[in-house]
Protein backbone atom coordinates (compact mmCIF):
# COMPACT_ATOMS: atom_id res chain seq x y z
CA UNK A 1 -0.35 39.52 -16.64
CA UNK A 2 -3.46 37.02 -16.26
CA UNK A 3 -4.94 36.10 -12.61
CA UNK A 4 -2.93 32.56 -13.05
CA UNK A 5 0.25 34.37 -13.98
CA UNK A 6 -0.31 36.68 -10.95
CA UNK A 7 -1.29 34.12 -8.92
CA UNK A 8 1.61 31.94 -9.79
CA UNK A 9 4.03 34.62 -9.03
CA UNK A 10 2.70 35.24 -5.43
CA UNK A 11 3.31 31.41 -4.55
CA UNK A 12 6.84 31.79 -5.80
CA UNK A 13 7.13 35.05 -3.14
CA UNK A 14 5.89 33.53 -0.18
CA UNK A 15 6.96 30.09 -0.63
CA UNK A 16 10.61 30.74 -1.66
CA UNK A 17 12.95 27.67 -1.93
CA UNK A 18 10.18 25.23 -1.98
CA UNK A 19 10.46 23.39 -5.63
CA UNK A 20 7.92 20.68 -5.72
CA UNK A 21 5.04 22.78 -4.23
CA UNK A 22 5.97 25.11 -7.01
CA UNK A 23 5.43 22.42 -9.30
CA UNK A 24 2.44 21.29 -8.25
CA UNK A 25 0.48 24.79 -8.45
CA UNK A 26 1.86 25.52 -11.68
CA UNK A 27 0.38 22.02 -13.13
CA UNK A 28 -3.08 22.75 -11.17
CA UNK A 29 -2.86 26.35 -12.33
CA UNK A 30 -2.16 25.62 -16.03
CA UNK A 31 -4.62 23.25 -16.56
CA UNK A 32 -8.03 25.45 -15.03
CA UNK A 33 -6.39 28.56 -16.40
CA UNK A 34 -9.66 28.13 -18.86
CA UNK A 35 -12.05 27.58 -16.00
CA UNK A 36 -10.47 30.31 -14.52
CA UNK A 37 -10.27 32.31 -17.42
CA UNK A 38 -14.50 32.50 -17.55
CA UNK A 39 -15.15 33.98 -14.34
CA UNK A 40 -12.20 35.86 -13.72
CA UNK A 41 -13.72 38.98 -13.22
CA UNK A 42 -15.48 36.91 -10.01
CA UNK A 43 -12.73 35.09 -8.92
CA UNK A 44 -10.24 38.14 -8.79
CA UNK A 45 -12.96 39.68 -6.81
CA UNK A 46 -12.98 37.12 -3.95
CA UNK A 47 -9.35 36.08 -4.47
CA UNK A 48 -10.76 32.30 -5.00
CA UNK A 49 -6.93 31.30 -6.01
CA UNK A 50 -5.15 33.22 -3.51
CA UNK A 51 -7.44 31.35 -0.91
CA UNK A 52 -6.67 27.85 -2.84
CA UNK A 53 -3.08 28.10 -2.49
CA UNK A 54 -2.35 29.34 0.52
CA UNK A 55 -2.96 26.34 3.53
CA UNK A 56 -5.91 27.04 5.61
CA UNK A 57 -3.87 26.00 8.40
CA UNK A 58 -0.01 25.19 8.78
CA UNK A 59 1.32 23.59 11.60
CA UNK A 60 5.37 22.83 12.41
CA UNK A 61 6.49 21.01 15.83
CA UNK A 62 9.42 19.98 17.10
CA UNK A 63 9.17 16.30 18.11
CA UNK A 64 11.71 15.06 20.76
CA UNK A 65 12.22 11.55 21.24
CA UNK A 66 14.69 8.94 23.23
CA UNK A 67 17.28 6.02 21.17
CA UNK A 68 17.72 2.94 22.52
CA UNK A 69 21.30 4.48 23.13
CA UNK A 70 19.86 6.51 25.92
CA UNK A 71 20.26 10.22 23.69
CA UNK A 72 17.46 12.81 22.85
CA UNK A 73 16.35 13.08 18.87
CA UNK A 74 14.85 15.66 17.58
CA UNK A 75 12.68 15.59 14.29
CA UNK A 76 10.07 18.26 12.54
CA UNK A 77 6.71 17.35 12.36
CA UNK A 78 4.02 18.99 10.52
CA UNK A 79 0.71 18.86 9.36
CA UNK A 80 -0.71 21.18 6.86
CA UNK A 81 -4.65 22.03 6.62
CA UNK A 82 -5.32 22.91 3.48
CA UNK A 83 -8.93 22.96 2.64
CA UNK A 84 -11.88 22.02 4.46
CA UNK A 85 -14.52 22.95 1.82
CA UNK A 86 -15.35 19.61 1.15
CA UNK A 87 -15.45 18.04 4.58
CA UNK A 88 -12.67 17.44 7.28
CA UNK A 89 -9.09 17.67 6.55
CA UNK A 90 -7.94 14.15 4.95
CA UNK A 91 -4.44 13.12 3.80
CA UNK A 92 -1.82 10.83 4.56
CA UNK A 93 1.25 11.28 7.09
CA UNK A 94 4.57 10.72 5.27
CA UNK A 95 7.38 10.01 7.54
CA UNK A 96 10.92 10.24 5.47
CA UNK A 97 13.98 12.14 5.87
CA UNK A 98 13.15 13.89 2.45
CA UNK A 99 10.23 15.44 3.98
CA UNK A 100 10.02 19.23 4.37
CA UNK A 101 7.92 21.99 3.92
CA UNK A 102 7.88 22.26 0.17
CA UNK A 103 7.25 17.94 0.04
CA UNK A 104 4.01 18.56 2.83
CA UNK A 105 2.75 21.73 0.91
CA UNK A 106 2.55 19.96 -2.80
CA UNK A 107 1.12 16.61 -0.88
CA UNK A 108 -1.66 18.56 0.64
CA UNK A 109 -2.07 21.02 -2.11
CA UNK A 110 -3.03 17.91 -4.52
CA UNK A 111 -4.90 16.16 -1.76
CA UNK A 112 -7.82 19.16 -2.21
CA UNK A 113 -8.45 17.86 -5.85
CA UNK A 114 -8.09 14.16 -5.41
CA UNK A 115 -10.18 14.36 -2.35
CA UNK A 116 -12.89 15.70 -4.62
CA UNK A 117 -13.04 13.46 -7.40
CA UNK A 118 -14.06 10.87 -4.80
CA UNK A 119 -17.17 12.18 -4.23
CA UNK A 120 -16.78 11.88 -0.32
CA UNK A 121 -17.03 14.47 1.74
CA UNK A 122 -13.34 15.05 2.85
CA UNK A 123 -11.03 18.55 2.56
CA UNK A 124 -7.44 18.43 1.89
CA UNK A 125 -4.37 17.86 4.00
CA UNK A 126 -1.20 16.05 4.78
CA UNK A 127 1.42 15.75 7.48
CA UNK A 128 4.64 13.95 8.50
CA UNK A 129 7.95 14.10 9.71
CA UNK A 130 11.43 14.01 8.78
CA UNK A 131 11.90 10.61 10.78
CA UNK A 132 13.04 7.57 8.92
CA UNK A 133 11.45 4.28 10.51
CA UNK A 134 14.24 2.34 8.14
CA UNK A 135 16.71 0.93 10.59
CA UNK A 136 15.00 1.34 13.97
CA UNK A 137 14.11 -0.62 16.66
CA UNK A 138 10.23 -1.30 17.32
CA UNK A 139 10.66 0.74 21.00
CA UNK A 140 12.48 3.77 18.76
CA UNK A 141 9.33 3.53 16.46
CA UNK A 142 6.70 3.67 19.20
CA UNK A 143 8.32 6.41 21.37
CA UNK A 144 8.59 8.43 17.78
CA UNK A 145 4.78 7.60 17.13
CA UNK A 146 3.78 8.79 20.52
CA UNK A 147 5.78 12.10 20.63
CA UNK A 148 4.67 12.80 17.46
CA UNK A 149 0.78 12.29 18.46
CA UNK A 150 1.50 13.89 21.86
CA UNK A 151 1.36 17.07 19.70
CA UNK A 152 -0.84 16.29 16.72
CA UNK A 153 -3.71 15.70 18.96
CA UNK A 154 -4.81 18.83 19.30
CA UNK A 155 -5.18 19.59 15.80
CA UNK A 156 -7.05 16.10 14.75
CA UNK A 157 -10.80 14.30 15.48
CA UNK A 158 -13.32 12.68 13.41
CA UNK A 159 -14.98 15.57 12.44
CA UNK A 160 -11.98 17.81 12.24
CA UNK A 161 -8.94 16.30 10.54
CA UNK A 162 -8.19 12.29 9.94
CA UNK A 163 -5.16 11.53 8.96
CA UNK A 164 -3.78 7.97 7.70
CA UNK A 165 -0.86 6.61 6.23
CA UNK A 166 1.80 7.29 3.83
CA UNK A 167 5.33 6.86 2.89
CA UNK A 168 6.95 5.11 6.11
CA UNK A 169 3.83 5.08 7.94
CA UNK A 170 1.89 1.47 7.18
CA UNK A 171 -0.88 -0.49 10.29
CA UNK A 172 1.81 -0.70 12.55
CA UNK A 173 2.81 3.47 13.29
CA UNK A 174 -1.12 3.81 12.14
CA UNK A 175 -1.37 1.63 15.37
CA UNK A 176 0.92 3.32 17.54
CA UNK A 177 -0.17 6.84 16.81
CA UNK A 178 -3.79 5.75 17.43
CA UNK A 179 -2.84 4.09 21.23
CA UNK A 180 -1.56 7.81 22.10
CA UNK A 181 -4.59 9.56 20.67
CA UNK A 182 -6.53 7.25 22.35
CA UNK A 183 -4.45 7.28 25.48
CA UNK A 184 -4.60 11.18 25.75
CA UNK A 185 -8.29 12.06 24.96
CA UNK A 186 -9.90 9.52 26.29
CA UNK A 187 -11.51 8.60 23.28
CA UNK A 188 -12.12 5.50 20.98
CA UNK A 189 -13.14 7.45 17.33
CA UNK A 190 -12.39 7.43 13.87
CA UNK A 191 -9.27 10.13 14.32
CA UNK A 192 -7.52 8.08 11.64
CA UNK A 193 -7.85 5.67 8.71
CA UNK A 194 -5.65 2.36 7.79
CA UNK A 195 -5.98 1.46 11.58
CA UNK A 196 -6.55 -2.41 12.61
CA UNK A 197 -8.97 -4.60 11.50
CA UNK A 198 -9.47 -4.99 15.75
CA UNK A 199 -10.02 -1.44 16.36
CA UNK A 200 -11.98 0.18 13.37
CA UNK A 201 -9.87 -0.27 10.38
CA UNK A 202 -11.80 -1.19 7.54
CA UNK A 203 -11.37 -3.94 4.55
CA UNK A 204 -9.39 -3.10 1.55
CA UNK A 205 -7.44 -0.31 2.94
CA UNK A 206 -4.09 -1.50 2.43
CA UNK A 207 -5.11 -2.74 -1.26
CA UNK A 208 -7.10 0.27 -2.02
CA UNK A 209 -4.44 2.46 -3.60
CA UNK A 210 -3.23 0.03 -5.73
CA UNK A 211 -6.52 -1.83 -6.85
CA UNK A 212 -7.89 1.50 -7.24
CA UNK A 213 -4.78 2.41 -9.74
CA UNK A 214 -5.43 -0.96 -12.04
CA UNK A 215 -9.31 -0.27 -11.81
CA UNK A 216 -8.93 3.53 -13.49
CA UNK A 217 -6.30 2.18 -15.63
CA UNK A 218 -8.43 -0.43 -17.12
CA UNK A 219 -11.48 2.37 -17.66
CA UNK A 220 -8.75 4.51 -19.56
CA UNK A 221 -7.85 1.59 -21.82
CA UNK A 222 -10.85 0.83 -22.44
CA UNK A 223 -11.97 4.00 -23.64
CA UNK A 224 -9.48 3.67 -26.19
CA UNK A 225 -10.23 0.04 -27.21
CA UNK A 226 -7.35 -1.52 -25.09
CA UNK A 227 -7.33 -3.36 -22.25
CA UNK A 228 -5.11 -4.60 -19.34
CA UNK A 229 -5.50 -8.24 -20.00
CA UNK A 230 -2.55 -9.67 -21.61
CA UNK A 231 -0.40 -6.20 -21.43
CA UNK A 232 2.81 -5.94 -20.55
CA UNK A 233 3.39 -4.05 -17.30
CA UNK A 234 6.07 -1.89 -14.92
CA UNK A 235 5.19 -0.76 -11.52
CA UNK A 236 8.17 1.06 -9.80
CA UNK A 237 8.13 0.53 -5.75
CA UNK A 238 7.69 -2.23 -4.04
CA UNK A 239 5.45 -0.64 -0.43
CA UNK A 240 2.22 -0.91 -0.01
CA UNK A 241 0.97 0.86 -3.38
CA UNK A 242 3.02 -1.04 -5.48
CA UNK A 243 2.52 -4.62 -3.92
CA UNK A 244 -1.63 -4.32 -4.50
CA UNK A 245 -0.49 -2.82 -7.95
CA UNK A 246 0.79 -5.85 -8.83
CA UNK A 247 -1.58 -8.19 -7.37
CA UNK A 248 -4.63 -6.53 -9.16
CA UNK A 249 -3.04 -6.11 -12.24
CA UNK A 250 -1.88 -9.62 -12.44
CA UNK A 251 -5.62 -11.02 -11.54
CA UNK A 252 -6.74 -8.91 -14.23
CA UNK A 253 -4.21 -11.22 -16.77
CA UNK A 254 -1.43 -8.43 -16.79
CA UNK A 255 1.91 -9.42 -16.81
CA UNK A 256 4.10 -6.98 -14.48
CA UNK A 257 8.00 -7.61 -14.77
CA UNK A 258 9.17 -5.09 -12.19
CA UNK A 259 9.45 -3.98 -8.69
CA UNK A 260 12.57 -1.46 -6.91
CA UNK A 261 13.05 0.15 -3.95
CA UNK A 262 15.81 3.33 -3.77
CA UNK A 263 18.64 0.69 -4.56
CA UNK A 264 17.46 -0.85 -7.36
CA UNK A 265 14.80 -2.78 -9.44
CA UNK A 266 13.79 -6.19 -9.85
CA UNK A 267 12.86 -7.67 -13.51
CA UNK A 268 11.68 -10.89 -13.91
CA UNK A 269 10.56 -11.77 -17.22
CA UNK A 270 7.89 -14.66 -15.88
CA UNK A 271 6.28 -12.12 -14.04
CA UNK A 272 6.88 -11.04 -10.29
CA UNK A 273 6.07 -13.70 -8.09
CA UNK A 274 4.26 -11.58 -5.81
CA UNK A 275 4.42 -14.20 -2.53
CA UNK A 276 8.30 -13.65 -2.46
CA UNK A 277 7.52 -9.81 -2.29
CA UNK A 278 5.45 -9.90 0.52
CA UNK A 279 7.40 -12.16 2.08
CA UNK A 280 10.27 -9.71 2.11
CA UNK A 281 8.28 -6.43 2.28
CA UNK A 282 6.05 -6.81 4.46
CA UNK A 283 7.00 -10.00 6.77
CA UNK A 284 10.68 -8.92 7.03
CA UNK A 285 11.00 -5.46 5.86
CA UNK A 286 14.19 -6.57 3.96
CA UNK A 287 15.41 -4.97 0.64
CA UNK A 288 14.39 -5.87 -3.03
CA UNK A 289 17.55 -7.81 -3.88
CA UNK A 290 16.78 -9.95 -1.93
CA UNK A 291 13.72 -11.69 -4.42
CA UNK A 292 17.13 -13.00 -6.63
CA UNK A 293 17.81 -15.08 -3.75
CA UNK A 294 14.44 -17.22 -3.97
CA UNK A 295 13.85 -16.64 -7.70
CA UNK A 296 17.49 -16.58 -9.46
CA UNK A 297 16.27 -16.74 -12.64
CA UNK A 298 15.24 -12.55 -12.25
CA UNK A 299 17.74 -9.69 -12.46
CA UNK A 300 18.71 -7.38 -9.86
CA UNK A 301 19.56 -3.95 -11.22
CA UNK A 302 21.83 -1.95 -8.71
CA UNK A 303 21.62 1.61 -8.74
CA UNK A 304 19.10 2.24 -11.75
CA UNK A 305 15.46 3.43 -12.37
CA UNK A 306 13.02 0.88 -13.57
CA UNK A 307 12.28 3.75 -16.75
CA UNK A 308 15.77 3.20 -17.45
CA UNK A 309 15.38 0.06 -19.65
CA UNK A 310 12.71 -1.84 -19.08
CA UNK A 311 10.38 -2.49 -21.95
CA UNK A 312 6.94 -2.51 -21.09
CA UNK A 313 3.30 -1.55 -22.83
CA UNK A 314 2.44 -0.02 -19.16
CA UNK A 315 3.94 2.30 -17.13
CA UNK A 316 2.59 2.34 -13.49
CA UNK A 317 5.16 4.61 -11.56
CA UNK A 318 3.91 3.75 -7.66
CA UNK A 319 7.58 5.12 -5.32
CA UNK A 320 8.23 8.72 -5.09
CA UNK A 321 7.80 12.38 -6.30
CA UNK A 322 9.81 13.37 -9.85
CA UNK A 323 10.92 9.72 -10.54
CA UNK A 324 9.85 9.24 -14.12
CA UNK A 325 12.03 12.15 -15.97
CA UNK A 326 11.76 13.52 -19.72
CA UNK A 327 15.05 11.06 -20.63
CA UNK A 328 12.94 8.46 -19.11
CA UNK A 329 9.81 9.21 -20.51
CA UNK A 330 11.29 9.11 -23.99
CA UNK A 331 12.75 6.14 -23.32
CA UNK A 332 10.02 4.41 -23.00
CA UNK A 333 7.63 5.83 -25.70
CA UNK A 334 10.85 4.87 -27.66
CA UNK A 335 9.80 0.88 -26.74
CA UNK A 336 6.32 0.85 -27.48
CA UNK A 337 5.21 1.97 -24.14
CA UNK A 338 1.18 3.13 -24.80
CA UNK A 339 0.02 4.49 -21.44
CA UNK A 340 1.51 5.93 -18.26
CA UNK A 341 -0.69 5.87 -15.11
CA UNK A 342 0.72 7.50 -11.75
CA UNK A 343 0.38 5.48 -8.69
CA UNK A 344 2.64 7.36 -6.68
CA UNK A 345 2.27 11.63 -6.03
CA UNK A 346 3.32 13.31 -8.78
CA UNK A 347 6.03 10.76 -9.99
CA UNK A 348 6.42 11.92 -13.65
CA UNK A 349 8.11 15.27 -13.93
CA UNK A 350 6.30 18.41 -15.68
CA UNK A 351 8.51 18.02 -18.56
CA UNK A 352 8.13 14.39 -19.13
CA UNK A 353 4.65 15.03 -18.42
CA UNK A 354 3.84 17.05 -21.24
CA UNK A 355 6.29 15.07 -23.47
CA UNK A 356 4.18 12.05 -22.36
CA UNK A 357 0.69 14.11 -23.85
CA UNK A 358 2.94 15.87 -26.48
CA UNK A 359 3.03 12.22 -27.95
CA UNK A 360 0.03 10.96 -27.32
CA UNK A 361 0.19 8.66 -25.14
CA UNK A 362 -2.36 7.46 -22.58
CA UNK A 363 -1.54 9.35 -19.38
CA UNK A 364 -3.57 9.44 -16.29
CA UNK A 365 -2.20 11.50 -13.29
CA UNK A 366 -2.02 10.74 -9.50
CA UNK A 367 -4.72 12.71 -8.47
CA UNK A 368 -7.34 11.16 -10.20
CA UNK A 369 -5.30 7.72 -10.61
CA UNK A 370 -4.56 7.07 -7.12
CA UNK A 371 -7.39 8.70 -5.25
CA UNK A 372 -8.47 4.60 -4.13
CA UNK A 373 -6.60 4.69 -0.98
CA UNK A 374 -8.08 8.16 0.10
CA UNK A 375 -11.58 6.59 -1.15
CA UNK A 376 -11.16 3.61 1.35
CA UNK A 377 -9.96 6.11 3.90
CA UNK A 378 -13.35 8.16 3.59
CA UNK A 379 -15.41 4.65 3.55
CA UNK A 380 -13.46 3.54 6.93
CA UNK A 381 -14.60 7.12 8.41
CA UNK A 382 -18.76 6.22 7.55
CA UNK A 383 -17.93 2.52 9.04
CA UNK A 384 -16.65 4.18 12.36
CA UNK A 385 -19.05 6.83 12.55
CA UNK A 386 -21.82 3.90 12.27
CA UNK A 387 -19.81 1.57 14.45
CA UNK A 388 -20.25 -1.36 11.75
CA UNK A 389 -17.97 -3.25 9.35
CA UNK A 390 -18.33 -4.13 5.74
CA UNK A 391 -17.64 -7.16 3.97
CA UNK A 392 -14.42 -6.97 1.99
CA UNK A 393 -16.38 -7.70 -1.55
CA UNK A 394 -18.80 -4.78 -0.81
CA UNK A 395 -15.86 -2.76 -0.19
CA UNK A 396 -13.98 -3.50 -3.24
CA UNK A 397 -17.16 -3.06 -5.49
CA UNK A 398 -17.52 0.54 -4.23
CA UNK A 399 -13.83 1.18 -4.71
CA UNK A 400 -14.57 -0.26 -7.92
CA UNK A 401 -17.06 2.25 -8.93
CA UNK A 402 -15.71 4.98 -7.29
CA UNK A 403 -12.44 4.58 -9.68
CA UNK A 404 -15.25 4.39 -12.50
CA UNK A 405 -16.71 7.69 -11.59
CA UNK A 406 -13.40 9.50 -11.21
CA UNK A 407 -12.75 8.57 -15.07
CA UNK A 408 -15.89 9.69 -16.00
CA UNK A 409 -15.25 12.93 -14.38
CA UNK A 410 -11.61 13.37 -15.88
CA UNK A 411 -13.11 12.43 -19.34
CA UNK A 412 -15.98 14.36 -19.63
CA UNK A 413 -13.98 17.93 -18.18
CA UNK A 414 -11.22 17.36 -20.47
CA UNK A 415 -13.74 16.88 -23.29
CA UNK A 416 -15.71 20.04 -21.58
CA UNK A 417 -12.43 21.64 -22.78
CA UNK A 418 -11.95 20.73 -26.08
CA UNK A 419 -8.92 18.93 -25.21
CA UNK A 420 -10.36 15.19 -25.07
CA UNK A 421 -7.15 12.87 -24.32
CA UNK A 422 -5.74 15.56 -22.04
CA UNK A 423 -6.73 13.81 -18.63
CA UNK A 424 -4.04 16.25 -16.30
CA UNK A 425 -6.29 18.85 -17.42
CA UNK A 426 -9.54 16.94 -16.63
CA UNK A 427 -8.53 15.87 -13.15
CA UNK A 428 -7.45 19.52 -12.40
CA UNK A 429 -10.81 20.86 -13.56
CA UNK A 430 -12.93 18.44 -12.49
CA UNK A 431 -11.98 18.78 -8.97
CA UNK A 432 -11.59 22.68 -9.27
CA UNK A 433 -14.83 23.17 -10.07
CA UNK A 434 -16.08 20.55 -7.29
CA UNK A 435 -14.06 22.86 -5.00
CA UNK A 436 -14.82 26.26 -6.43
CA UNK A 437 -18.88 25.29 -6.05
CA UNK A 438 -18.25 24.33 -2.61
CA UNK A 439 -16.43 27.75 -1.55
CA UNK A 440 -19.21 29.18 -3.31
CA UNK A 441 -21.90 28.08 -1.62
CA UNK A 442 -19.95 28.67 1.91
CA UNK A 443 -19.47 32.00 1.57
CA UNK A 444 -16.08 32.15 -0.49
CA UNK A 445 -14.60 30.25 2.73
């Protein structure tokens, strides 16, 4: 049995039950088994991949809160602390019923790479909670936000672990969890990203994820004598990621069709009219349906995936974990689809993954694709740390080049590896070995 195999099978031993984390390492795992593979004589030695996958750090807490009925709730929060090589914990806090232990382990687990393609000096982490902000009052959303922080406190700070947002957690919890901090230490710091513009939030945050997904995209076609301009285009979703998905992509002369939420997708063959989704999204926090109602001549598809049907030259799944499967993938390769770039963590299941390369077709994965919002995230940390804002333009143009430097690094490792179109594998590598030199260098810590 080879260190990866070994490795592999002590993840499935002490993380029983816990699918998508399972997932996640085997991806990582089989794509630097070749990195691996050349010291592993080394690496067995100071059990580099035992330290990798198991969290530096894993926190669980109970977090009780009161309804506006008057009753106690209780929900699980947790943040896990993966790696700190790199700099202070970063990742997002995801706050969904589907979260558990196996959803926070593969989030943080691919944090550690993406973190490292940026270049910035940020480890890898991520939290949440089981709560679901969907249907509750604004005073059931604050007292959740401040029993959750009443706890996380102690395990957060500029210089230890910054969190920011995620699924179900946008400016205003961001807000809300960053009066309690500030309310119980006393102090005004950069303890987390996506805040306010008011209080030390930063330009481009809430487009950074999205822009940063059309940016990479663009490189990627490019490199293959393609380009966005004039391209057909999907984006699944229709938060935060997906909205800046579709503005970018549409400045940039693309024409996206699509936009869902867990009930259904919206296709509109002029192109989304991206005012309307705003307007419902993020003004009224209604559902996607809605969009029929002020643009009738679209179709509302109940209770279907956007990879169902839609025919596109694009992919860009931006919603959940595992939503693009093999049926779907070959679905769309089926009608003419060229290139499949992840917006969202790890939407494309392994096996549609590999079907995806299998064919050749241009696939980029999350962890290089939509490292732009963690980017942003690192740039807001400098701007508090200096007290001082920058101009949205200048913060867009590093974005910008930031995305261009994370394709350069997933090109040249996959081409490293004799495997030049294979970018899974160059993202995996290219942040291993950012990692590996790191640990390294620290003393295999």
């Amino acid at each position: 049995m080879t260190y990866v195999e070994e490795v592999m099978e002590r993840v499935k031993k002490f993380n029983p039950g816990e699918p998508e984390f399972h997932q996640a390492v085997q991806e990582v795992l089989d794509s630097v088994a070749p990195a691996v593979e050349a010291h592993e004589e080394e690496y067995r030695k100071v059990k580099l991949l035992e330290r990798l996958i198991e969290p530096e750090r894993s926190i669980s807490f109970q977090v009780p809160w009161v309804d506006d009925n008057g009753d106690v709730q209780i929900n699980r929060g947790y943040r896990i602390q993966f790696s700190s090589a790199l700099g202070p914990y970063k990742g997002g806090l995801r706050f969904h019923p589907t979260v558990n232990r196996s959803i926070m382990n593969f989030l943080g687990f691919e944090q550690i790479f993406k973190n490292a393609l940026t270049g910035q000096a940020i480890g890898g982490a991520k939290g949440g909670s089981n709560f679901d902000p969907k249907g509750k009052s604004e005073r059931e959303i604050i007292a959740f936000c401040h029993s959750f922080m009443t706890e996380l406190f102690k395990y957060i700070g500029p210089n230890e672990d910054v969190p920011a947002g995620d699924i179900g957690v946008g400016a205003r919890e961001i807000g809300y969890l960053y009066g309690q901090y500030k309310r119980i230490t006393n102090q005004f710091e950069g303890a987390l990203t996506g805040k306010g513009l008011l209080y030390g939030g930063s330009l481009v945050r809430k487009e950074a994820t999205g822009y940063g997904l059309v940016y990479i995209t663009e490189e990627m076609l490019k490199a293959h004598g393609k380009t966005i301009e004039g391209a057909t285009v999907a984006v699944s979703g229709s938060g935060n990621v997906a909205t800046y998905t579709v503005e970018k992509a549409q400045q940039m002369g693309a024409k996206v069709v699509t936009v869902s939420d867990s009930n259904g997708y919206i296709y509109d063959p002029d192109g989304i009219n991206l005012d309307v989704v705003k307007e419902i999204k993020e003004l009224r926090r209604g559902r996607i349906s809605e969009y029929i109602n002020a643009v009738p001549t679209a179709q509302y598809v109940h209770g279907k995936s956007v990879w169902e049907d839609v025919v596109c030259d694009i992919a860009l799944p931006c919603a959940s974990q595992n939503e693009l499967k093999l049926e779907y993938a070959e679905g769309l390769v089926e009608r003419g689809c060229y290139a499949v770039c992840e917006g969202a963590n790890m939407p494309t299941t392994r096996e549609a993954t590999d079907f995806l390369l299998e064919k050749g077709i241009l696939f980029l994965p999350g962890k290089a694709s939509n490292a732009g919002g963690v980017a942003v995230s690192a740039l807001e940390m400098s701007q508090n740390s200096m007290r001082k804002r920058r101009s949205f333009e200048d913060v867009d143009s590093e974005l910008h080049e930031i995305m261009k430097d994370i394709w350069e690094q997933v090109r040249s490792a996959a081409a490293d590896y004799g495997q030049p179109c294979n970018y899974v594998m160059g993202a995996n590598i290219a942040g291993f070995r950012k990692v590996v030199k790191a640990m390294r260098e620290q003393g295999w810590v």
